[in-house]
Protein backbone atom coordinates (compact mmCIF):
# COMPACT_ATOMS: atom_id res chain seq x y z
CA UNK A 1 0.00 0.00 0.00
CA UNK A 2 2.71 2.16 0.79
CA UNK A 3 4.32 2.13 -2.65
CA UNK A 4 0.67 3.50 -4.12
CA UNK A 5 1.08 6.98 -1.67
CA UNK A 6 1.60 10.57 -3.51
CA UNK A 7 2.82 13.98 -2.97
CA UNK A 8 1.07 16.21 -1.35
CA UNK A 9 3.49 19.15 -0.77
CA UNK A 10 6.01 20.94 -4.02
CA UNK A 11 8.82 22.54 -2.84
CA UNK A 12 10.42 25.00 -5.40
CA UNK A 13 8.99 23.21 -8.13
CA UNK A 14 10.38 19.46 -6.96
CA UNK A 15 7.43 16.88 -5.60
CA UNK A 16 8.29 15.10 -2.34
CA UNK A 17 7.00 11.47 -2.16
CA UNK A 18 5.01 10.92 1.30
CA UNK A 19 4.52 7.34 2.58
CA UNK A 20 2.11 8.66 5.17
CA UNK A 21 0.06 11.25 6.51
CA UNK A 22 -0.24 11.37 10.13
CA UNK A 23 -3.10 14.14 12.13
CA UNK A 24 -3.77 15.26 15.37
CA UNK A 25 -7.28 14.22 16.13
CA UNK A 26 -8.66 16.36 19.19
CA UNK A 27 -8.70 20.09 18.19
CA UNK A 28 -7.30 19.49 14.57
CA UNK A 29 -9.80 16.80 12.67
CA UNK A 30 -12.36 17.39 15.74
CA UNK A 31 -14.12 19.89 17.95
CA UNK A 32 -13.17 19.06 21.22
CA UNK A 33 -13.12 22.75 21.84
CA UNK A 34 -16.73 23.46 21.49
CA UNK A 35 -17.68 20.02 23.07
CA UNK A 36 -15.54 20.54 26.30
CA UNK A 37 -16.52 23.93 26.71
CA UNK A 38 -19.94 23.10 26.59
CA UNK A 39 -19.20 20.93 29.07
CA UNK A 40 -17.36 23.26 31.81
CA UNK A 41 -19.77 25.77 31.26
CA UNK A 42 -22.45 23.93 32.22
CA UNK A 43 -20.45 23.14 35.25
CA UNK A 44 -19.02 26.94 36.13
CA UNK A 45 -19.66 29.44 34.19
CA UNK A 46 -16.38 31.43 32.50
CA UNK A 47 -13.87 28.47 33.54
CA UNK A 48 -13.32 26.99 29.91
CA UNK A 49 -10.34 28.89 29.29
CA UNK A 50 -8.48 27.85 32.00
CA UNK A 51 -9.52 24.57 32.07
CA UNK A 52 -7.60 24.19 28.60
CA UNK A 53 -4.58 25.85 30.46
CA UNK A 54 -3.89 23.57 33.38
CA UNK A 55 -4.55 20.62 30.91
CA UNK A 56 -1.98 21.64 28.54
CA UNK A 57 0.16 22.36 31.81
CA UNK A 58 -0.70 18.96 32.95
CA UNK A 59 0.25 17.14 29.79
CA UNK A 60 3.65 19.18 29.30
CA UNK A 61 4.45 18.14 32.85
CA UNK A 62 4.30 14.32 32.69
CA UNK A 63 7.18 12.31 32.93
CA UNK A 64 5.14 8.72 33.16
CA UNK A 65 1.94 7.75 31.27
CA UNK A 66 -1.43 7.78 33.05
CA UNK A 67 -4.93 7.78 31.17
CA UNK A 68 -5.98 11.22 29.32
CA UNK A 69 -9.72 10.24 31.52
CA UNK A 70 -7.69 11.11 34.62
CA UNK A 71 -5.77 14.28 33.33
CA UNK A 72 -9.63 15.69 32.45
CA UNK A 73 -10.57 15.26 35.56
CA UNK A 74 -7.35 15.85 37.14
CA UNK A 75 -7.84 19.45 35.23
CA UNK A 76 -11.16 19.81 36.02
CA UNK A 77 -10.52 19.40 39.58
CA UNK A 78 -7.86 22.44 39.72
CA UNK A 79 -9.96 24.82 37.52
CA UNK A 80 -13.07 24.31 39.66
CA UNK A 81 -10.84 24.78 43.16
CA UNK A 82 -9.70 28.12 41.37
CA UNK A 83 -13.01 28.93 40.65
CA UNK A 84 -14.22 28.32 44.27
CA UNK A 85 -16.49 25.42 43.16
CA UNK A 86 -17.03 22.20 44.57
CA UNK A 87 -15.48 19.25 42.16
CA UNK A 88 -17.63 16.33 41.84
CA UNK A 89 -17.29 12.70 40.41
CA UNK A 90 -20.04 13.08 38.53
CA UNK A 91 -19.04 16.30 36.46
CA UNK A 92 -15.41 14.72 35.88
CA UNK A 93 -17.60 11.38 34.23
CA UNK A 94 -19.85 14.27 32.52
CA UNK A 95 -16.78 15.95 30.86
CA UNK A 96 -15.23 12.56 29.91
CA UNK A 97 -18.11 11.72 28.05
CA UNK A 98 -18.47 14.92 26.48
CA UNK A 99 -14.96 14.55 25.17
CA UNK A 100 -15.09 11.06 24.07
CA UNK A 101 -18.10 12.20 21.70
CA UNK A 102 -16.32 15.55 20.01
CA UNK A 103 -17.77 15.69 16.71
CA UNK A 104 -15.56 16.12 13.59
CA UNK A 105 -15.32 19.37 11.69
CA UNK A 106 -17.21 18.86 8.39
CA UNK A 107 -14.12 19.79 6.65
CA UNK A 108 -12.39 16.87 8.29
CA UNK A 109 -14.78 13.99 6.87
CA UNK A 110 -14.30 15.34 3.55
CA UNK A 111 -10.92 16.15 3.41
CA UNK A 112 -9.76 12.40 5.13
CA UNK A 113 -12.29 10.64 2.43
CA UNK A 114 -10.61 12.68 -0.41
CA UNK A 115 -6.99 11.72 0.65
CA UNK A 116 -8.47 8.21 1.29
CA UNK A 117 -10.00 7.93 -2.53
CA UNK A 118 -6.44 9.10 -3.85
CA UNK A 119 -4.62 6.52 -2.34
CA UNK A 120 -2.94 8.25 0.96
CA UNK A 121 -1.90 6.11 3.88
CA UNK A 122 -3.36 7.56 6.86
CA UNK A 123 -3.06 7.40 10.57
CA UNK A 124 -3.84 9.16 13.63
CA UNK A 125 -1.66 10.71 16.59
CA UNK A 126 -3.49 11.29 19.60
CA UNK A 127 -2.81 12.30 23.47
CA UNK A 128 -5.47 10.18 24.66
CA UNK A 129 -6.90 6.94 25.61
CA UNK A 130 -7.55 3.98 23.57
CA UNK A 131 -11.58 3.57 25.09
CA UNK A 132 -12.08 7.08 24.77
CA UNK A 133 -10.59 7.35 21.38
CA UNK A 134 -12.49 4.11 20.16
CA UNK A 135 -15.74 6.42 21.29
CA UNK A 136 -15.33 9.29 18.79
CA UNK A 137 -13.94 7.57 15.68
CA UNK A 138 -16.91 4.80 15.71
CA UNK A 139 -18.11 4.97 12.48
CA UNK A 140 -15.06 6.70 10.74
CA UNK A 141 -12.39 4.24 11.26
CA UNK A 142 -11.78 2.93 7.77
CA UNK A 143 -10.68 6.64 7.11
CA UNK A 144 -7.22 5.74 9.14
CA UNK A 145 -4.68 3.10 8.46
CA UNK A 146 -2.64 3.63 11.53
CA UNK A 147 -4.18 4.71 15.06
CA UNK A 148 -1.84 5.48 17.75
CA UNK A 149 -2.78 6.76 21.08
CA UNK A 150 -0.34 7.86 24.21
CA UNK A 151 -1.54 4.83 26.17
CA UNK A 152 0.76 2.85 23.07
CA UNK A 153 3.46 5.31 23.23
CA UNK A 154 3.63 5.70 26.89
CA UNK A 155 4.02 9.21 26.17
CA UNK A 156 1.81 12.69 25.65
CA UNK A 157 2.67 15.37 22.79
CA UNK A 158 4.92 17.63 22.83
CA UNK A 159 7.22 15.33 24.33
CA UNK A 160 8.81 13.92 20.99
CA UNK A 161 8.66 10.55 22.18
CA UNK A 162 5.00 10.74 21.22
CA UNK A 163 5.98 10.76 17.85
CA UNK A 164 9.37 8.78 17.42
CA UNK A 165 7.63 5.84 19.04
CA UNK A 166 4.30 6.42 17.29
CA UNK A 167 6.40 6.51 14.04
CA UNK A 168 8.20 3.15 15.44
CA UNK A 169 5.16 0.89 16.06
CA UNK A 170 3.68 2.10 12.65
CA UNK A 171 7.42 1.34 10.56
CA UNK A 172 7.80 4.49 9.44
CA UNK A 173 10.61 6.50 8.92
CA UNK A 174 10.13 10.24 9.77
CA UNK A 175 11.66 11.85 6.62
CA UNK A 176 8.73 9.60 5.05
CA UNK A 177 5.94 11.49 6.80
CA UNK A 178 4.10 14.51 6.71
CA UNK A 179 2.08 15.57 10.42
CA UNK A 180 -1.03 17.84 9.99
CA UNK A 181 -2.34 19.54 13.23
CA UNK A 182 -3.82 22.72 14.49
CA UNK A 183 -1.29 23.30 17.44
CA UNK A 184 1.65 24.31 17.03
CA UNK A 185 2.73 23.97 21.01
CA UNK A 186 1.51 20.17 20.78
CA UNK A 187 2.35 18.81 17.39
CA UNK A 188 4.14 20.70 15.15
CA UNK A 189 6.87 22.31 17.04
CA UNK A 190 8.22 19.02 18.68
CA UNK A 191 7.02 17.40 14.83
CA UNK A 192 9.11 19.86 12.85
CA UNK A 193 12.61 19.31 15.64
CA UNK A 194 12.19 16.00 14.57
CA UNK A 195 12.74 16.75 10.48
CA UNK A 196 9.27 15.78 10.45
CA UNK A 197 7.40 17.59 7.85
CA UNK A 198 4.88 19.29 9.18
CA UNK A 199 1.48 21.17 7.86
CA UNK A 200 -0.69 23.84 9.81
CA UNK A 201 -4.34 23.18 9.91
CA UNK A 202 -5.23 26.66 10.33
CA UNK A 203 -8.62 26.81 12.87
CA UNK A 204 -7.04 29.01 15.20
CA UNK A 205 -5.09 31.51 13.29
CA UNK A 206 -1.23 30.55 14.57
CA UNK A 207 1.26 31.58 11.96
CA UNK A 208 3.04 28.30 10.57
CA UNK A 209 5.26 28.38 7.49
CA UNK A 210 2.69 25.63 5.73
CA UNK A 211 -0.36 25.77 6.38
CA UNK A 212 -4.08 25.00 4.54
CA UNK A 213 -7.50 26.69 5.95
CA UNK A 214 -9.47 23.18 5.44
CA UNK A 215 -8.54 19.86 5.43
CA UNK A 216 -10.57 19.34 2.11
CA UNK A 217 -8.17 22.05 0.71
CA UNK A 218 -5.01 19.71 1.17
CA UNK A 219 -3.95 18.65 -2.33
CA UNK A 220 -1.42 17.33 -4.37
């Protein structure tokens, strides 16, 4: 399958063969923004934003694996002792679920079925969970040849590990790969250190020196 892939980026006029395409999921090819918010809202009122700061803090911090269920809640937790309110069980299982069922960006769907129907080897980089994960691809996972959580790696982006042993269990080699994500501070600043090639899914507006406004708007 591998020997079927294309080029998806020219450079000064010369074509670059890519064995693989690799994406963050949460954030890049779906909305975990809108459905965590939605979720810590409901909760406390005006504590969204931070919430996504002491999880990124969280995640940058860890020198050990332990399930992305327990760094939401872990991060819940802190936000809503910041905030003054009480943390409960039952709003940590309420956020988990919420996150589990993020809903892709339309964009995504088309774009991943488009590279799919050209031929493109596929596959999936995620700081999570393999339940949770399992959750909010049901239904789309013939869209990914390779998917490759932290609980395999043992490790959470940015940490390059993530991706040197993501790369490893799916025998790649990284000068072979292209990594599409919306964060730069999670993907494709620890991506890029590692020669990775890297593309900016712009959702967010962070300035990236590749970058495409909609997945279905990646060609070759």
């Amino acid at each position: 399958m591998l020997e079927h892939t294309k080029s998806i980026i020219s450079r000064k006029g010369q074509r670059d063969i890519v064995k693989i395409l690799t994406f963050d999921l949460y954030g890049t090819l779906v909305d975990w923004g809108e459905s965590i918010s939605k979720a810590i809202e409901f909760i406390c009122q005006g504590a969204s934003k931070r919430f996504f700061e002491n999880e990124f803090s969280i995640v940058r911090g860890l020198k050990t694996y332990v399930p992305y269920s327990s760094i939401l809640s872990q991060a819940l937790e802190m936000t809503l002792k910041e905030k003054g309110v009480e943390f409960k069980e039952e709003y940590a299982r309420l956020l988990i679920t919420a996150f589990s069922k993020s809903q892709f960006f339309p964009d995504s769907i088309l774009g991943l079925i488009m590279l799919k129907k050209k031929g493109y080897v596929t596959g999936v980089i995620s700081n999570t969970e393999k339940g949770l994960l399992k959750v909010t691809l049901a239904g789309v996972e013939d869209l990914f040849d390779y998917i490759v959580t932290a609980e395999d790696t043992g490790f959470y982006k940015p940490n390059r590990k993530a991706f040197t042993r993501a790369y490893e269990i799916m025998g790649v080699d990284l000068k072979d790969v292209i990594h599409v994500s919306a964060y730069p501070q999670y993907d494709l600043e620890p991506a890029s250190e590692l020669g990775v090639e890297t593309v900016c899914l712009n959702r967010y507006g962070y300035s990236w020196e590749r970058s495409v406004q909609r997945l279905d708007m990646l060609e070759p």
